[in-house]
N, C-alpha and C. Protein backbone atom coordinates (compact mmCIF):
# COMPACT_ATOMS: atom_id res chain seq x y z
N UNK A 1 -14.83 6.86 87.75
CA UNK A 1 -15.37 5.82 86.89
C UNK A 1 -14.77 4.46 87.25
N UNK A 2 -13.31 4.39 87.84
CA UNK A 2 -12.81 3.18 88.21
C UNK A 2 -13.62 2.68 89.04
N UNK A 3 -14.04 3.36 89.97
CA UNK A 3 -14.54 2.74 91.45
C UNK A 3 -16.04 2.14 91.10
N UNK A 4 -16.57 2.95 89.94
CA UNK A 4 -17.75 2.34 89.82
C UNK A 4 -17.72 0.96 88.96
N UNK A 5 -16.78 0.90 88.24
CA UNK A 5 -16.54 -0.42 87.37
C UNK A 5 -16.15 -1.27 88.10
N UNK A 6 -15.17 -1.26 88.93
CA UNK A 6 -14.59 -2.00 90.32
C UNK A 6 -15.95 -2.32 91.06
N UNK A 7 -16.61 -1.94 91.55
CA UNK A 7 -18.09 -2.13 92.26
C UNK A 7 -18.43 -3.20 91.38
N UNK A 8 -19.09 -2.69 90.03
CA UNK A 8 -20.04 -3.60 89.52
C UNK A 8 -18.96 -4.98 88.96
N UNK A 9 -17.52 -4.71 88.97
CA UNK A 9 -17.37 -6.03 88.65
C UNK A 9 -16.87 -7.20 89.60
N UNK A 10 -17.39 -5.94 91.14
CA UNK A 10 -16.97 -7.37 92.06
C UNK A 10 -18.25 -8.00 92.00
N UNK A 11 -19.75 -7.04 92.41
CA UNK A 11 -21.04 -7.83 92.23
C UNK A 11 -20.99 -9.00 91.28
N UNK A 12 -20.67 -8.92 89.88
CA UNK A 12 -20.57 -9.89 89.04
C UNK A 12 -19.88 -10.84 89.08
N UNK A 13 -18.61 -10.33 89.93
CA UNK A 13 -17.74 -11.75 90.15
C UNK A 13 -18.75 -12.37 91.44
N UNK A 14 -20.04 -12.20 92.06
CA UNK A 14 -20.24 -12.73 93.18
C UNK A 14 -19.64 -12.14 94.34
N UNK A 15 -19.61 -11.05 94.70
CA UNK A 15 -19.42 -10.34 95.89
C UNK A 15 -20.92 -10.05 96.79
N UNK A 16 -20.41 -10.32 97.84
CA UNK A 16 -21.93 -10.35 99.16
C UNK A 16 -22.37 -8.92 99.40
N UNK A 17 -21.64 -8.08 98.84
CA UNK A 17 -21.51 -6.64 99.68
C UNK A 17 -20.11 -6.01 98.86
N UNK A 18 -20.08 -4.65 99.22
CA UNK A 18 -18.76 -3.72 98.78
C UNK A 18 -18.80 -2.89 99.95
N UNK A 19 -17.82 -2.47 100.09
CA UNK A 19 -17.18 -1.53 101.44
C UNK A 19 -16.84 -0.26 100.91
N UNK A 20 -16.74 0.83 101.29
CA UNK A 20 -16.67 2.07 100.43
C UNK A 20 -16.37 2.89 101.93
N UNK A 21 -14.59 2.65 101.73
CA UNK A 21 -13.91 3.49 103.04
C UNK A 21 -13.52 4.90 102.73
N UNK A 22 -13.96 5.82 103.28
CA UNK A 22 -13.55 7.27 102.70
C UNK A 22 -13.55 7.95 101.00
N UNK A 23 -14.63 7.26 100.70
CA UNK A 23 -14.92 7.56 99.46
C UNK A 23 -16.23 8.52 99.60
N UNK A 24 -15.72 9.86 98.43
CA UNK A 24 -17.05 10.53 98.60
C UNK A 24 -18.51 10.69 98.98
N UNK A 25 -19.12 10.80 99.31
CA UNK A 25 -20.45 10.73 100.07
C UNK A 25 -21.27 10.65 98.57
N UNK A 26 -21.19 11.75 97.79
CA UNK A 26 -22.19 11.66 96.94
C UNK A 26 -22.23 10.43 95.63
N UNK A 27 -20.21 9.83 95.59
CA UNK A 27 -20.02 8.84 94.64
C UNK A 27 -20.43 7.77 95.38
N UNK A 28 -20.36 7.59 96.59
CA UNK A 28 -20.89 6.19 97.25
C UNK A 28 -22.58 5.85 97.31
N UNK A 29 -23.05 6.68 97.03
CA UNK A 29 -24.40 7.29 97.22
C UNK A 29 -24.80 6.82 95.93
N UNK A 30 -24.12 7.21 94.56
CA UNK A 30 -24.65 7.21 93.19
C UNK A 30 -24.41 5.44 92.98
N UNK A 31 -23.27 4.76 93.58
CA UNK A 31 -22.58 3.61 92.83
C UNK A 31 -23.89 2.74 94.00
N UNK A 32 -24.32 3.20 95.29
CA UNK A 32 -24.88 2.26 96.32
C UNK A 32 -26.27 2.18 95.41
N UNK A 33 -26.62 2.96 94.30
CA UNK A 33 -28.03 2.73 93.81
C UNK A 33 -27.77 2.10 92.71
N UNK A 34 -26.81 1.91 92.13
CA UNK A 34 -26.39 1.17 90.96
C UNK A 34 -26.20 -0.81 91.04
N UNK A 35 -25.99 -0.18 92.42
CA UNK A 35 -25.73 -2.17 92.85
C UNK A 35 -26.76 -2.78 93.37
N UNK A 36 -27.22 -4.26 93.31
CA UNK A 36 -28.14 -4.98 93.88
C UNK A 36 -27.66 -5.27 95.08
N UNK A 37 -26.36 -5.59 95.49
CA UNK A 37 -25.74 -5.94 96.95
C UNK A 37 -25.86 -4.89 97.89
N UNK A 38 -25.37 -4.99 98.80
CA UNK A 38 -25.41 -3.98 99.61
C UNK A 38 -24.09 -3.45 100.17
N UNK A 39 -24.34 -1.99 99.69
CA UNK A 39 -22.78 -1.12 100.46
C UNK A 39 -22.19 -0.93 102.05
N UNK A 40 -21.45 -0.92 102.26
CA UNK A 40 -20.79 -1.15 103.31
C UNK A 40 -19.89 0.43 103.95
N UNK A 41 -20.75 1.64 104.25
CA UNK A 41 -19.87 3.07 104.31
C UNK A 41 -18.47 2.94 105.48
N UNK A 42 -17.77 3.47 105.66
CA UNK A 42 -16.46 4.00 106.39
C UNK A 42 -16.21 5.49 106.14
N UNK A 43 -16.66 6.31 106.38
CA UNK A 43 -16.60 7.64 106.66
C UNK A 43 -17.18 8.08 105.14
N UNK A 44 -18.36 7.16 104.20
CA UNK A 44 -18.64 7.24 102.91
C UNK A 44 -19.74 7.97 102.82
N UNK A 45 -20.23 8.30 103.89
CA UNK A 45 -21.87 9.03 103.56
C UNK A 45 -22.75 7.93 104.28
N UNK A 46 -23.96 8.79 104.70
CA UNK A 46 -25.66 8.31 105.18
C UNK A 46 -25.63 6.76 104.36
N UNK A 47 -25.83 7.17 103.01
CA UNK A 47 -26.67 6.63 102.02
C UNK A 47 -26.38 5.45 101.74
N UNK A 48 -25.17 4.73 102.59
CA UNK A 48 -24.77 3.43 101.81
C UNK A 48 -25.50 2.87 102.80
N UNK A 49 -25.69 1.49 102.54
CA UNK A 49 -27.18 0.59 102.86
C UNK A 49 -26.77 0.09 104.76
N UNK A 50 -24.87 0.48 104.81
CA UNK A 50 -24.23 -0.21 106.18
C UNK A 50 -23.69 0.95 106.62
N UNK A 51 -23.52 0.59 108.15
CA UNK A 51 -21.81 1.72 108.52
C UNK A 51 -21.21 0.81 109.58
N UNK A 52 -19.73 0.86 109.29
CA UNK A 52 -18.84 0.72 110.27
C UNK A 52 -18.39 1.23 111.14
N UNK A 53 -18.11 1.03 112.13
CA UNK A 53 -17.32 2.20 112.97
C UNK A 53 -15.97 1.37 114.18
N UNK A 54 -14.55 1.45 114.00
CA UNK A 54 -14.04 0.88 114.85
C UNK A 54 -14.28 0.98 115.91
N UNK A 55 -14.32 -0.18 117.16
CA UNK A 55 -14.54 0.51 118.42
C UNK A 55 -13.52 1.61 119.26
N UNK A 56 -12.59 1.68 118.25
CA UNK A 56 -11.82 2.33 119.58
C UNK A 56 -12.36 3.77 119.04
N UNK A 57 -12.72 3.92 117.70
CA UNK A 57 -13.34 5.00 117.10
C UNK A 57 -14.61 5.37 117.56
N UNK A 58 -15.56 4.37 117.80
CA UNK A 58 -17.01 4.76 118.46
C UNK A 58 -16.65 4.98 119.91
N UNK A 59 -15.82 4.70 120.63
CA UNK A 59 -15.65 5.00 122.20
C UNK A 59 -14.41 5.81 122.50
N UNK A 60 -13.82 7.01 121.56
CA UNK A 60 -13.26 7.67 122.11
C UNK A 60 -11.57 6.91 122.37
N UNK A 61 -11.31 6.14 121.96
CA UNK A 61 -9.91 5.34 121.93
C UNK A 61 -9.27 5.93 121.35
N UNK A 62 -9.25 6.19 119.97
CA UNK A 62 -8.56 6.42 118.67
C UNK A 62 -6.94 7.22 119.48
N UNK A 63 -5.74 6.35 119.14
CA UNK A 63 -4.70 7.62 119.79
C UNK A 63 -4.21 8.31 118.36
N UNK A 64 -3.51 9.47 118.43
CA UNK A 64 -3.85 10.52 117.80
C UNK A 64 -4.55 10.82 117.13
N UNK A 65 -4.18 11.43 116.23
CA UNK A 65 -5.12 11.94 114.83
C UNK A 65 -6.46 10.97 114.63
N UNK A 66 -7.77 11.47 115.24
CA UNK A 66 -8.76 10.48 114.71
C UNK A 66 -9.61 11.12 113.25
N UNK A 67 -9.54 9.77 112.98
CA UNK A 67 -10.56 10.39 111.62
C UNK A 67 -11.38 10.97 111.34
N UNK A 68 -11.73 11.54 110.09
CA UNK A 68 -13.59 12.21 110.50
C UNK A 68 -14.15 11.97 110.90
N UNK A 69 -14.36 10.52 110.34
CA UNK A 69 -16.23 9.62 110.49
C UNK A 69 -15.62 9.12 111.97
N UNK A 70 -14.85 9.30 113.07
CA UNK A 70 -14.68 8.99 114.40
C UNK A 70 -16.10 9.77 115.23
N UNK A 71 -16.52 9.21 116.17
CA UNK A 71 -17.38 9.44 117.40
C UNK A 71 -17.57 8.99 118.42
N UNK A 72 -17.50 9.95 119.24
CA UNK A 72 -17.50 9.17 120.58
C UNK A 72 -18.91 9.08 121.05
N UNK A 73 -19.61 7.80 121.08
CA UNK A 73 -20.57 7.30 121.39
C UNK A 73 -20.38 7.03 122.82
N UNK A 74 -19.40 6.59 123.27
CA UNK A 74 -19.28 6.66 125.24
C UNK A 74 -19.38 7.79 125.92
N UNK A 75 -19.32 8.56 125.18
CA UNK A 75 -19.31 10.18 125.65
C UNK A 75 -20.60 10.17 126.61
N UNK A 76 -20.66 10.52 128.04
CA UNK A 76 -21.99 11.20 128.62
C UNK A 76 -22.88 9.81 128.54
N UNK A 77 -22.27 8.55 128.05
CA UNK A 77 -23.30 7.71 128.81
C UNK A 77 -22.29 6.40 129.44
N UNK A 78 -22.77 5.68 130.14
CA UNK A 78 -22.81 4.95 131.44
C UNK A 78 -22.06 3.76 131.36
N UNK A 79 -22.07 3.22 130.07
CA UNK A 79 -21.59 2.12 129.62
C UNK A 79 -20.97 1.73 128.31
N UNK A 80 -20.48 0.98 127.85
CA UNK A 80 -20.13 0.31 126.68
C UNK A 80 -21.48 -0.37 125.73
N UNK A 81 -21.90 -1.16 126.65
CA UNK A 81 -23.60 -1.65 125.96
C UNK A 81 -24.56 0.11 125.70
N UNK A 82 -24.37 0.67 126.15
CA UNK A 82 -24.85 2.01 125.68
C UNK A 82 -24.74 2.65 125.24
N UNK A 83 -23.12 2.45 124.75
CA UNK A 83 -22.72 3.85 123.78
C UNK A 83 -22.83 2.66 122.58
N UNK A 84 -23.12 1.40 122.85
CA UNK A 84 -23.22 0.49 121.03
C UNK A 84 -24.66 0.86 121.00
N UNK A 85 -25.45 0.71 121.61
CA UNK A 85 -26.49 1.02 120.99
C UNK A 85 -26.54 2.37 120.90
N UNK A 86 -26.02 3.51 121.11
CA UNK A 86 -26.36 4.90 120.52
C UNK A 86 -26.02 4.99 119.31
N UNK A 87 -24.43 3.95 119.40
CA UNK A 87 -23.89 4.03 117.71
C UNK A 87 -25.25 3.34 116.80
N UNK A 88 -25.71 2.24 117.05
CA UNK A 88 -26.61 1.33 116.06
C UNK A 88 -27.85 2.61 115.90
N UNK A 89 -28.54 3.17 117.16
CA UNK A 89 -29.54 4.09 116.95
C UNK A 89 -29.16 5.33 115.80
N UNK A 90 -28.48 6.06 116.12
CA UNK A 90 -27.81 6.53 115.41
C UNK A 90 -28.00 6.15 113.36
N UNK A 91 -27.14 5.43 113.47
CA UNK A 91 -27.10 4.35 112.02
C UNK A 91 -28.60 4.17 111.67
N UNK A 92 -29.44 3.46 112.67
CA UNK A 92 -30.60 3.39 111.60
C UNK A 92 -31.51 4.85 111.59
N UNK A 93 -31.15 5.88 112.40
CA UNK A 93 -32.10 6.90 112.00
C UNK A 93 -31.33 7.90 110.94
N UNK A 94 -30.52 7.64 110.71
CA UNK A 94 -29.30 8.09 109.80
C UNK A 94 -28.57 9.65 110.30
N UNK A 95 -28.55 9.54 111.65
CA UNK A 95 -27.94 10.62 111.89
C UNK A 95 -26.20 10.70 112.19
N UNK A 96 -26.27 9.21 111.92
CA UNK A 96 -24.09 8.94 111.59
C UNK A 96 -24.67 7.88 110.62
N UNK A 97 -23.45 9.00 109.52
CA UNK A 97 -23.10 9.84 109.50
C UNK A 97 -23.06 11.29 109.09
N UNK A 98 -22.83 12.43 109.55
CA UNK A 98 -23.45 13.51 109.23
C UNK A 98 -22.42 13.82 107.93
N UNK A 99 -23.15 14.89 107.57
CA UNK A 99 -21.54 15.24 106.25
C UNK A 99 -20.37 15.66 106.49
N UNK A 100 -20.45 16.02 107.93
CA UNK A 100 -19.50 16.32 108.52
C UNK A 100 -18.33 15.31 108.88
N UNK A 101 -19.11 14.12 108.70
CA UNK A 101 -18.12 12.88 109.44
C UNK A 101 -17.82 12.19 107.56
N UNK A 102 -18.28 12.52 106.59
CA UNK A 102 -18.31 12.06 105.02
C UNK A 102 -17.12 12.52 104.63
N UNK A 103 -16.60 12.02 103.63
CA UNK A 103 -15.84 12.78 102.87
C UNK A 103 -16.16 12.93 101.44
């Protein structure tokens, strides 16, 4: 209930957007339909309206322990300009992130 009051009272203070880093898939999901702005996911689920992804996280950088929502988008292709656009393709057909990469 915090996170959702926190949401709606940054919108009200005038917030452009909210970010929702490793927060449940299905609470980011419920609070992203509650707001007029637009959500911003980090390993939060499909459903929020954005996704982030660090680059060293989308290209396989990450040194140790990488996070869930990590992918290697350089994987098996050719370039850097190619593994960003697999990440962006990806994002808008909503296949990152899977629930697997959610928490």
């Amino acid at each position: 209930q915090q996170l959702r009051d926190d949401a709606l009272a940054a919108q009200a203070a005038g917030a452009a957007m909210v970010l929702f880093e490793m927060v449940p898939a299905a609470l980011a999901a419920e609070i992203t339909r509650s707001l007029a702005v637009p959500t911003i996911g980090i390993g939060a689920g499909v459903d929020c309206d954005g996704q982030i992804l660090v680059c060293y996280d989308m290209i396989g950088l990450t040194p140790g322990k990488r996070p869930r929502f990590a992918q290697d988008f350089l994987a098996g292709r050719g370039s850097l300009a190619e593994a960003v656009r697999a990440y962006a393709d990806a994002v808008r057909t909503r296949a990152y992130p899977t629930p697997a990469q959610s928490y």
